[in-house]
C-alpha atoms as a PDB file:
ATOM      1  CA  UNK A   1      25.995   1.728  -2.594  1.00  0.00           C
ATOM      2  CA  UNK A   2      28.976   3.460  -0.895  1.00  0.00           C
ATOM      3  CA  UNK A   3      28.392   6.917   0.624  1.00  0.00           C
ATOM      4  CA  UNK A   4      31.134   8.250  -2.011  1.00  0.00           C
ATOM      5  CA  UNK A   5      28.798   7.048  -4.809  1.00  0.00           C
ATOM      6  CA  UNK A   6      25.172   7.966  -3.215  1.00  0.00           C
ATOM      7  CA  UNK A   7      26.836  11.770  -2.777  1.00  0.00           C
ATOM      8  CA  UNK A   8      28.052  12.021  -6.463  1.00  0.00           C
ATOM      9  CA  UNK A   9      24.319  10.704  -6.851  1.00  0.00           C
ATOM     10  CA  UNK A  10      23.050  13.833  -5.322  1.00  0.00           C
ATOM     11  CA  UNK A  11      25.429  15.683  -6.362  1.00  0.00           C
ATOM     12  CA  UNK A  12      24.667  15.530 -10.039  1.00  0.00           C
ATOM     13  CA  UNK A  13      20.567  14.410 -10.131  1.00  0.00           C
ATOM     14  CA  UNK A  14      19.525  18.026 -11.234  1.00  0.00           C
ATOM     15  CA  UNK A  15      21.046  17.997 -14.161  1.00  0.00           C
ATOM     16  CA  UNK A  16      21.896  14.697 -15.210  1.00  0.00           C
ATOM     17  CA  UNK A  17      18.521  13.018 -16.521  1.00  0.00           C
ATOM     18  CA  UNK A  18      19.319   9.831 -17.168  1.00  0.00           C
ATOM     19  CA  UNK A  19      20.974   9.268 -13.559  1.00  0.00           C
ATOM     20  CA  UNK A  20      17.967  10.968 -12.296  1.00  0.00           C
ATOM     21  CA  UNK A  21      15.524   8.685 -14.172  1.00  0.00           C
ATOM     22  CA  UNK A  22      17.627   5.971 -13.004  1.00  0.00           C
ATOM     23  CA  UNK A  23      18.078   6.705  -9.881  1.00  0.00           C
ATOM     24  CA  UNK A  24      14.222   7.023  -9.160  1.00  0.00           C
ATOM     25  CA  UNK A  25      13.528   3.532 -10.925  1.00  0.00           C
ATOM     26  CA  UNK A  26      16.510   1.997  -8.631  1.00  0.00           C
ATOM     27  CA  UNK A  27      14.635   3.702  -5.038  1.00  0.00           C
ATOM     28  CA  UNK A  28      11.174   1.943  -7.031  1.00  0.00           C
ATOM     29  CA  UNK A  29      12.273  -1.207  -6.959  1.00  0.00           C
ATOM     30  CA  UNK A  30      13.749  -1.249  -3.517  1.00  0.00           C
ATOM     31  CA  UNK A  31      10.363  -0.503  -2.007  1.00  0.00           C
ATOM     32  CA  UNK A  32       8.966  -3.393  -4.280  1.00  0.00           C
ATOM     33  CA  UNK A  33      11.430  -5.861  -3.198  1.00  0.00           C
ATOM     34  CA  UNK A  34      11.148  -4.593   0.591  1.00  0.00           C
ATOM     35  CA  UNK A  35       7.339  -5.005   0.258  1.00  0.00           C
ATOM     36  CA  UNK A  36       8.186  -8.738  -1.173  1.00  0.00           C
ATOM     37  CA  UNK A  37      10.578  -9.111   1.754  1.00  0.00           C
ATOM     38  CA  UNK A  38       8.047  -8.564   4.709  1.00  0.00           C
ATOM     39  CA  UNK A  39       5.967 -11.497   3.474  1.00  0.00           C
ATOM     40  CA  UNK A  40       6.723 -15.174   5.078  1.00  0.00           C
ATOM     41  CA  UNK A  41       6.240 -16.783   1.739  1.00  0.00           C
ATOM     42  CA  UNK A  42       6.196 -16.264  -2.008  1.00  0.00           C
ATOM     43  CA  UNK A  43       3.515 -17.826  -4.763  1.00  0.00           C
ATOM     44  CA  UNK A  44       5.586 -18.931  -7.649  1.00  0.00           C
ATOM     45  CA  UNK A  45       4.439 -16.286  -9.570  1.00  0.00           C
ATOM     46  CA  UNK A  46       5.665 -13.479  -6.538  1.00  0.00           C
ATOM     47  CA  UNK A  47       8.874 -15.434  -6.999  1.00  0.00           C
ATOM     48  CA  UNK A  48       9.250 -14.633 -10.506  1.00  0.00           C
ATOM     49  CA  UNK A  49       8.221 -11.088  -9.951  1.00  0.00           C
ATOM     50  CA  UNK A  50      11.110 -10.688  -7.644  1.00  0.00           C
ATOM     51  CA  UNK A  51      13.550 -12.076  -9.628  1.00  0.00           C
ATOM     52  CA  UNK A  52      12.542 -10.080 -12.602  1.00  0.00           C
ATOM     53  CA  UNK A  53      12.642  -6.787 -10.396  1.00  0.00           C
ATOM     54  CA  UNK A  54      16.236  -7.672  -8.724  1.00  0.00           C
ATOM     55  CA  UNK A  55      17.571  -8.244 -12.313  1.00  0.00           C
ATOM     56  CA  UNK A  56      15.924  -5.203 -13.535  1.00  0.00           C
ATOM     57  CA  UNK A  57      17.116  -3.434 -10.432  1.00  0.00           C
ATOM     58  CA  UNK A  58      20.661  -4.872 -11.279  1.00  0.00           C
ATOM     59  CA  UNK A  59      21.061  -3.615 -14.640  1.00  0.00           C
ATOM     60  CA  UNK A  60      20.118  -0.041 -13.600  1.00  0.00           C
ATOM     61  CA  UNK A  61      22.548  -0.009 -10.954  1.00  0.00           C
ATOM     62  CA  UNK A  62      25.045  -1.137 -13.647  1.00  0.00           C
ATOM     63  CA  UNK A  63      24.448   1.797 -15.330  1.00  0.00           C
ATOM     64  CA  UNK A  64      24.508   4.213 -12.210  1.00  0.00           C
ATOM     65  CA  UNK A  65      27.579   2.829 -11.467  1.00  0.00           C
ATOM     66  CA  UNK A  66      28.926   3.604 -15.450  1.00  0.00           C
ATOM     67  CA  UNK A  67      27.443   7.216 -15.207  1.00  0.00           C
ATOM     68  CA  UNK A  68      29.416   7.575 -11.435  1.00  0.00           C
ATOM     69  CA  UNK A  69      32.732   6.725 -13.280  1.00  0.00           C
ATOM     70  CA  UNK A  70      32.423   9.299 -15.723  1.00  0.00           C
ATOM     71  CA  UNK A  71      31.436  12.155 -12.757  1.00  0.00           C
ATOM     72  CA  UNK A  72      34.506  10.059 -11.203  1.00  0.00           C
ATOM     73  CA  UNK A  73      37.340  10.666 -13.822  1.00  0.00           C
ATOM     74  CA  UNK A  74      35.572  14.717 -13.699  1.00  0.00           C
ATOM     75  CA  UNK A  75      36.919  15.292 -10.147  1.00  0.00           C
ATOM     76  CA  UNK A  76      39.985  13.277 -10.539  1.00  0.00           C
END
């Protein structure tokens, strides 16, 4: 994420729940993914783990990003 987008982040976390609840889940599944990263190879079954948490992980930033617009068009 940009550093514009990670300071409206921190910005607004204490009283925006839903970013905050995002936000958490989106840090969760970066350490998941890093943890899947480190190994040298994946069982099938890690493989569809990791695909399931990147899409997961790619939906939630989707809706970061739709809650940053909003904070956006505030300061604007």
């Amino acid at each position: 994420m940009e550093q514009q987008d990670l300071e409206l982040i921190a910005a607004n976390l204490g009283h925006d729940e839903e970013l905050k609840s995002l936000w958490e889940e989106h840090v969760g599944f970066e350490k998941i993914l890093e943890r899947y990263s480190g190994k040298a190879a994946l069982s099938p079954a890690e493989d569809l783990e990791v695909k399931e948490y990147k899409k997961k992980k790619l939906a939630g930033k989707t809706r970061i990003q739709t809650l940053l617009e909003k904070y956006k068009r505030q300061e604007g």
